[in-house]
Protein backbone atom coordinates (compact mmCIF):
# COMPACT_ATOMS: atom_id res chain seq x y z
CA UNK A 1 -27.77 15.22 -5.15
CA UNK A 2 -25.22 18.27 -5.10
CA UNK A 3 -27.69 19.75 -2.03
CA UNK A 4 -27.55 16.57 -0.13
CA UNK A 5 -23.99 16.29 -0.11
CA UNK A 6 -23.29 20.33 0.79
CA UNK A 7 -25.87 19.34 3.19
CA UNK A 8 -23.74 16.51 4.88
CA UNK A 9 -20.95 18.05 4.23
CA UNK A 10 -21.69 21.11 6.94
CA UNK A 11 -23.44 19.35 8.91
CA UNK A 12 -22.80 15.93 9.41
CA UNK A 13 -19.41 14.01 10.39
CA UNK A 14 -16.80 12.60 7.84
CA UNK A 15 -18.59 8.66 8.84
CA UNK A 16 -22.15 9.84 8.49
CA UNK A 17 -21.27 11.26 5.04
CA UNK A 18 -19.70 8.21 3.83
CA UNK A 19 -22.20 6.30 5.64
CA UNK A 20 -25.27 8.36 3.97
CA UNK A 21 -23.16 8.26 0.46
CA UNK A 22 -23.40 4.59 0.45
CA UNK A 23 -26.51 3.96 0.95
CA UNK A 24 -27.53 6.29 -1.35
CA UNK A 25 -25.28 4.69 -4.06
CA UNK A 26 -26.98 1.23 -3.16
CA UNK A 27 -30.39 2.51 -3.05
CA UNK A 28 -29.81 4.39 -6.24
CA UNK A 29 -28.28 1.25 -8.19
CA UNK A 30 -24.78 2.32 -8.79
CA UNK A 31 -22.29 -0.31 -8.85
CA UNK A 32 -19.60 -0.47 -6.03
CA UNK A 33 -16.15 -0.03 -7.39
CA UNK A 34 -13.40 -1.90 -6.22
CA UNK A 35 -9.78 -1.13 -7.16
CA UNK A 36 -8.31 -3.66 -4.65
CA UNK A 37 -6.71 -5.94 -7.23
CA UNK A 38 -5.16 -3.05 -9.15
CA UNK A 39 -3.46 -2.06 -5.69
CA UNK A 40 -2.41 -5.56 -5.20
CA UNK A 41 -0.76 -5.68 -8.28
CA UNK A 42 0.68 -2.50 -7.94
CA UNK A 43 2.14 -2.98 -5.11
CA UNK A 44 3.45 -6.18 -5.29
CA UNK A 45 5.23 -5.61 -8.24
CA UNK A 46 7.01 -2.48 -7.39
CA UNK A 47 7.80 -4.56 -3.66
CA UNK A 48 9.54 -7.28 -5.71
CA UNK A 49 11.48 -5.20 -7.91
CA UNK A 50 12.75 -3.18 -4.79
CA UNK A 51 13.44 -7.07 -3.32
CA UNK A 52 15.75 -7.62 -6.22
CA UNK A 53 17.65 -4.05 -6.48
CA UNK A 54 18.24 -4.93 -2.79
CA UNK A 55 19.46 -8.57 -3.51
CA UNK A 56 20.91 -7.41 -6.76
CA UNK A 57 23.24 -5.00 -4.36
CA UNK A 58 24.04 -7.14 -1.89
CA UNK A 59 25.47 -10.09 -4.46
CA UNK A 60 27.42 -7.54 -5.90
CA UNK A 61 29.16 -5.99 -2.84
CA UNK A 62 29.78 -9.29 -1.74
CA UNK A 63 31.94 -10.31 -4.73
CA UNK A 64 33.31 -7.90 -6.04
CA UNK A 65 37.15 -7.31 -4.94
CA UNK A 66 37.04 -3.35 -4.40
CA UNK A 67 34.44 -2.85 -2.15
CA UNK A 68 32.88 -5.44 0.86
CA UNK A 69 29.53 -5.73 3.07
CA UNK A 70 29.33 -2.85 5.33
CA UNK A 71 26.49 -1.85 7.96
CA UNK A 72 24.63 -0.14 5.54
CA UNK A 73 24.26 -3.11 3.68
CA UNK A 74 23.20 -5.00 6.69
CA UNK A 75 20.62 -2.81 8.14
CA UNK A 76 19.39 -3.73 4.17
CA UNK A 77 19.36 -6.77 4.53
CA UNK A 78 17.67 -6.88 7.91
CA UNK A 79 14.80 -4.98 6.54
CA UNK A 80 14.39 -7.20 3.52
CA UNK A 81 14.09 -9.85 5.89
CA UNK A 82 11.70 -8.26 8.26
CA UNK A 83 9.82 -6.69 5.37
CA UNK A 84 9.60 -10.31 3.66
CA UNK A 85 8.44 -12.23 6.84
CA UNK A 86 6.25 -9.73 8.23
CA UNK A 87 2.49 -11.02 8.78
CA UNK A 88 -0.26 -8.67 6.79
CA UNK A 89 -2.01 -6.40 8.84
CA UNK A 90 -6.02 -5.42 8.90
CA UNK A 91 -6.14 -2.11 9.49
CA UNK A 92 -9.46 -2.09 8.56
């Protein structure tokens, strides 16, 4: 298998080595791995604890009596809003 893939690897194109690598996974039996829910999770969670840190500031700047909202804290807020609305995109 090691020949095959120096094989590809000098002659062939990054596709038609991932293209030849699959198919000789499937022919060969070995089970496709998938990851995506890890990802999800992943990233998900560390996007919704950045959502509250974010809300967590904002709360806090506007109560408390020594500082106020500035534009830093808008632009914030604008791209919580953007980032929270925006529609998934298939880059694949």
């Amino acid at each position: 298998m090691t020949a095959a893939a120096a094989c590809n690897a000098g002659n062939c194109t990054v596709v038609q080595v991932l293209k030849s690598t699959n198919e000789t996974r499937a022919a060969c039996g070995i089970p496709v791995r998938d990851a995506s829910g890890t990802m999800i999770g992943v990233t998900a969670s560390i996007g919704s604890l950045a959502m509250i840190m974010v809300i967590m500031r904002l709360v806090d700047r506007a109560v408390s009596a020594h500082t106020r909202l500035g534009w830093d804290d808008l632009l914030i807020a604008l791209s919580g809003v953007c980032t929270t609305f925006s529609l998934p995109q298939d880059h694949y």
